[in-house]
Each structure stands twice: as C-alpha cells, then as structure tokens.
N, C-alpha and C. Protein backbone atom coordinates (compact mmCIF):
# COMPACT_ATOMS: atom_id res chain seq x y z
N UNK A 1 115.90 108.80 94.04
CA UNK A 1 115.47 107.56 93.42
C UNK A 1 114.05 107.23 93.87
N UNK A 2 113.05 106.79 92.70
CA UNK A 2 111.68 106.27 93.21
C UNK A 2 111.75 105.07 94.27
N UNK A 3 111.07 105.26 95.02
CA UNK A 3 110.81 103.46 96.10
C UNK A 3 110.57 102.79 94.97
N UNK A 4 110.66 101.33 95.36
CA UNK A 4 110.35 100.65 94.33
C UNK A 4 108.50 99.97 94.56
N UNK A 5 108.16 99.71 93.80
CA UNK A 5 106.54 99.15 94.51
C UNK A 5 107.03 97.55 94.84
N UNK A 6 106.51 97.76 96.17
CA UNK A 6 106.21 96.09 97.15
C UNK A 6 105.17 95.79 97.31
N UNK A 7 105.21 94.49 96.91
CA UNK A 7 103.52 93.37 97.05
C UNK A 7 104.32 92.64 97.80
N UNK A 8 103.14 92.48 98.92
CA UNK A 8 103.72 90.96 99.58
C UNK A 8 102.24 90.19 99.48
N UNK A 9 102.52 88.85 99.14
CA UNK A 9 101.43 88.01 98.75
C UNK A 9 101.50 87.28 100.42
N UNK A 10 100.21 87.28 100.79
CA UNK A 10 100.48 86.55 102.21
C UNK A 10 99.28 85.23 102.52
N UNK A 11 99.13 85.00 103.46
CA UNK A 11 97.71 84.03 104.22
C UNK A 11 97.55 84.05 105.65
N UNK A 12 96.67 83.93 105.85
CA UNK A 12 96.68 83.77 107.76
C UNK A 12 97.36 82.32 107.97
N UNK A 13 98.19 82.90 109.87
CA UNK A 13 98.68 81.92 109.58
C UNK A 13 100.45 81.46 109.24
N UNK A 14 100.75 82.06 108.61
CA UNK A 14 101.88 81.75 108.27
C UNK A 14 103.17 82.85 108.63
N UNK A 15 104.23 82.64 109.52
CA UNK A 15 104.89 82.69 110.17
C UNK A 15 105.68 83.46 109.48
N UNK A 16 106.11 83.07 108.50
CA UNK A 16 107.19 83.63 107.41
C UNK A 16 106.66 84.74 106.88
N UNK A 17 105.49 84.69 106.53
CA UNK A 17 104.59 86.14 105.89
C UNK A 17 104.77 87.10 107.12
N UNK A 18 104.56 86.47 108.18
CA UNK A 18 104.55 88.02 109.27
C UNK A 18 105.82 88.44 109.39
N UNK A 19 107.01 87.55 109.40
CA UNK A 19 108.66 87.91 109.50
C UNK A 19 108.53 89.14 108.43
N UNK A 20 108.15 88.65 107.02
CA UNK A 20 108.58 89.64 105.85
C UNK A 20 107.76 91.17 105.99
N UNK A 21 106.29 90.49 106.46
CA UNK A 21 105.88 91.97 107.08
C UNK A 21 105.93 92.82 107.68
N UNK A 22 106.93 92.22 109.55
CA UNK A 22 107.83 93.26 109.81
C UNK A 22 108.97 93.57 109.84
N UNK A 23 109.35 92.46 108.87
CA UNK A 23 110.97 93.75 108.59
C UNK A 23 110.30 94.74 107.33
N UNK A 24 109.54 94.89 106.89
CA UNK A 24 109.44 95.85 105.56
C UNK A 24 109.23 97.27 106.59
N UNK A 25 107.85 96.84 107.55
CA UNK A 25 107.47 98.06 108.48
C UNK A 25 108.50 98.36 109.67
N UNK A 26 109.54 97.37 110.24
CA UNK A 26 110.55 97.66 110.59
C UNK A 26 111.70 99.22 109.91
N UNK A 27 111.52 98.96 108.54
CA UNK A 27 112.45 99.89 107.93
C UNK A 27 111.74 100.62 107.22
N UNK A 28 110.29 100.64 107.32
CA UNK A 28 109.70 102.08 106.83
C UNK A 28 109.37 102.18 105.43
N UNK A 29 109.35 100.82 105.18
CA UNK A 29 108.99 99.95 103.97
C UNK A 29 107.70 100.17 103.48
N UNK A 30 106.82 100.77 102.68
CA UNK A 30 105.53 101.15 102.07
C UNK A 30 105.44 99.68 101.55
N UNK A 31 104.29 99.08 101.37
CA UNK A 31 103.81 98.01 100.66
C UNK A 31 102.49 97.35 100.79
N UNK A 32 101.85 96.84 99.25
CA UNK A 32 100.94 96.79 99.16
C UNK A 32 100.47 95.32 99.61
N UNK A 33 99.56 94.19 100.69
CA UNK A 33 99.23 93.20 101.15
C UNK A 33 98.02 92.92 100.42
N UNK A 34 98.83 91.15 99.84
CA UNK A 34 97.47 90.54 99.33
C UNK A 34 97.72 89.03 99.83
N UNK A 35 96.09 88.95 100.72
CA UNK A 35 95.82 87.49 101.00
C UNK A 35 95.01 86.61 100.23
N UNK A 36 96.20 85.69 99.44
CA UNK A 36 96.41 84.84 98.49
C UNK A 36 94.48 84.15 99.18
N UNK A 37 94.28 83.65 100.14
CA UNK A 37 93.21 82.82 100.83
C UNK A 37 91.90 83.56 100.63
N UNK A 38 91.86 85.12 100.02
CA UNK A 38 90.74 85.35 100.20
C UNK A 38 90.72 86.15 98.70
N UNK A 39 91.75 86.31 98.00
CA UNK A 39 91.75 87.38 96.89
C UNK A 39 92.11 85.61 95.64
N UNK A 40 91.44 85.60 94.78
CA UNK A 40 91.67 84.38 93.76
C UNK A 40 92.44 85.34 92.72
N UNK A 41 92.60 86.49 92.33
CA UNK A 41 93.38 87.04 91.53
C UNK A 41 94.95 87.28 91.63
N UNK A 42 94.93 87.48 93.34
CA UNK A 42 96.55 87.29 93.68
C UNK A 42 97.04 85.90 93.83
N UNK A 43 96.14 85.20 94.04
CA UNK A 43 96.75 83.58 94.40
C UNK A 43 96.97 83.18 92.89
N UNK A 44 96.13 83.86 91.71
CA UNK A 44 96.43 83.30 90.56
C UNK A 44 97.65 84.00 89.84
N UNK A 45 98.01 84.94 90.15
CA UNK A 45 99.20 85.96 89.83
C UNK A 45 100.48 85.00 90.54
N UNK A 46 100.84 84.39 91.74
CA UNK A 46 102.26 83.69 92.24
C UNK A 46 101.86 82.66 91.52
N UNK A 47 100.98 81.56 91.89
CA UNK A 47 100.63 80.43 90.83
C UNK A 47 101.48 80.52 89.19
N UNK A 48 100.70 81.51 88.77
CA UNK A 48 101.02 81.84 87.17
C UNK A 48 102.37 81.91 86.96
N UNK A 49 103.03 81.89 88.17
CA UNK A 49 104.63 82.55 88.24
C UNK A 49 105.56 81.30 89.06
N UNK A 50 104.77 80.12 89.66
CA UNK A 50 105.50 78.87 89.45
C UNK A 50 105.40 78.64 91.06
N UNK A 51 104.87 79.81 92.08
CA UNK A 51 104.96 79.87 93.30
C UNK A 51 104.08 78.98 93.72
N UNK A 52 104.25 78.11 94.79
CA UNK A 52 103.12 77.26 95.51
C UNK A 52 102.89 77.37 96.67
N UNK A 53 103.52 78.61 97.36
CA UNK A 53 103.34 78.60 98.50
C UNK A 53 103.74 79.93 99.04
N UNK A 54 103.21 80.66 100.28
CA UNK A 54 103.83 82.11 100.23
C UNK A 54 104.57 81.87 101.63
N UNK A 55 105.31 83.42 101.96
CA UNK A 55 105.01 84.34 101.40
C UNK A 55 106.15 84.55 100.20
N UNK A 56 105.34 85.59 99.22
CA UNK A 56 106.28 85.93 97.75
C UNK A 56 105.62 87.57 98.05
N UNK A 57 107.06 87.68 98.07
CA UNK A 57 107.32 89.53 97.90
C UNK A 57 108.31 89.89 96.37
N UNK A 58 107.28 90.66 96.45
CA UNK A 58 107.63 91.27 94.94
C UNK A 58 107.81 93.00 95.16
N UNK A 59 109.57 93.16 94.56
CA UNK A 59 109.80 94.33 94.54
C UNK A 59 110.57 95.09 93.25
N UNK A 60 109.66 95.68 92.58
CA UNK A 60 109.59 96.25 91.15
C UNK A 60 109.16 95.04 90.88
N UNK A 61 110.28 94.40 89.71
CA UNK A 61 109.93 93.24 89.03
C UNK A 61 111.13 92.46 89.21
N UNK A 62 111.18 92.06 90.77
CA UNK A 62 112.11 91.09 91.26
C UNK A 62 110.96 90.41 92.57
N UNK A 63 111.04 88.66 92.15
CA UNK A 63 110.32 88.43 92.56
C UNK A 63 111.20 87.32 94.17
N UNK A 64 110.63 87.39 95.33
CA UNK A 64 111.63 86.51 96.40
C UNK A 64 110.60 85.74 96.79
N UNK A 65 110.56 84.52 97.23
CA UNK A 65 109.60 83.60 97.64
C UNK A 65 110.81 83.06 99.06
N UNK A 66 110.06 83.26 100.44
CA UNK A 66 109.91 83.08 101.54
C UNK A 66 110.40 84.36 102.18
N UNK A 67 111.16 84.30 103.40
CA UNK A 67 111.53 85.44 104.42
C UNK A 67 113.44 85.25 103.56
N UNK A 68 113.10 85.98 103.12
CA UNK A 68 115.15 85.79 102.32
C UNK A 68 115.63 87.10 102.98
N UNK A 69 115.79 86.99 104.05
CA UNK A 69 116.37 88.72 105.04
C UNK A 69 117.45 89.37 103.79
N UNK A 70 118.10 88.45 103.79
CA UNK A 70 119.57 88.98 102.70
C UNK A 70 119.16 89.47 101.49
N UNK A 71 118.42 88.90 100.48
CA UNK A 71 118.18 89.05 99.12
C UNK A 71 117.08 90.13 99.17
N UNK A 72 115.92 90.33 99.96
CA UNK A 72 115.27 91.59 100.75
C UNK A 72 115.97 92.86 100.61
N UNK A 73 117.28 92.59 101.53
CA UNK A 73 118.11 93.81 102.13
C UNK A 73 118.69 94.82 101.02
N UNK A 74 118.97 93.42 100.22
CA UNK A 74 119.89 94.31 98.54
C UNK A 74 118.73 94.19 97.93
N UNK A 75 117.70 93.55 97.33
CA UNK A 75 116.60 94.56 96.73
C UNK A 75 116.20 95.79 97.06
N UNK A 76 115.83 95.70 98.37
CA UNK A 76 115.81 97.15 99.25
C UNK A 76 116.78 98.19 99.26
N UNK A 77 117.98 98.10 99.29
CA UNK A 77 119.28 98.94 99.47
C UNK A 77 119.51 100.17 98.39
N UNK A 78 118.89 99.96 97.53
CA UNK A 78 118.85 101.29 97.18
C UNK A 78 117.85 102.39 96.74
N UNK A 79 116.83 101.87 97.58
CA UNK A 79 115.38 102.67 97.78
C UNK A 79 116.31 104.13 98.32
C-alpha cells in the first residue's frame, strides 16, 4: 500500500504542533511541514477549509485539527 501524503500545518510556539510532530517521527511517519506564520499560502489553504487555528494535519484527503492521538492512529493504521 502507498503511504499516504502528510502535511502538518504548524507555528512556533505551539505545543500541540510539536506533540503531532513527534508522534508522526516517533513512528517513522514521512511528512511534509508548513509554518502557517511565515508561508501566507498554507495559512490560506486551513483558513479556506474553516480552520482557525493549528495544528491541522492532513493525511491524503482526511483532514484532523489539533493533537487527536486516536483519529491519527486509524488514519495512520494502514500505511
């Protein structure tokens, strides 16, 4: 089965963005980091999508907004 592609939308700073960042590198998780604070194209991509606040990890085209360990685990689970 293909990995699926992971964005994690992040900012300095925020607590919850680093949780989601290492459990992904915890489990060997490939994924692509964008800081919403310095990139206006990713902050306008979660925006556009109803998000007001990060972190929002996006895997394929399932989107999770904060550290959701559980909903993570089964998106992840069958990489």
């Amino acid at each position: 089965m293909t990995d699926p592609d992971v964005v994690v939308y992040t900012q300095p700073h925020c607590a919850a963005c680093s949780q989601v960042e290492h459990f992904l590198e915890s489990r060997g998780v490939p994924f692509t980091l964008y800081d919403v604070s310095q990139d206006v194209a990713a902050l306008n991509e979660i925006v556009s999508r109803g998000y007001m606040g990060t972190p929002v990890t996006r895997v394929g085209d399932r989107w999770v907004a904060g550290f959701r360990r559980k909903e993570l685990e089964s998106l992840l689970h069958d990489r």
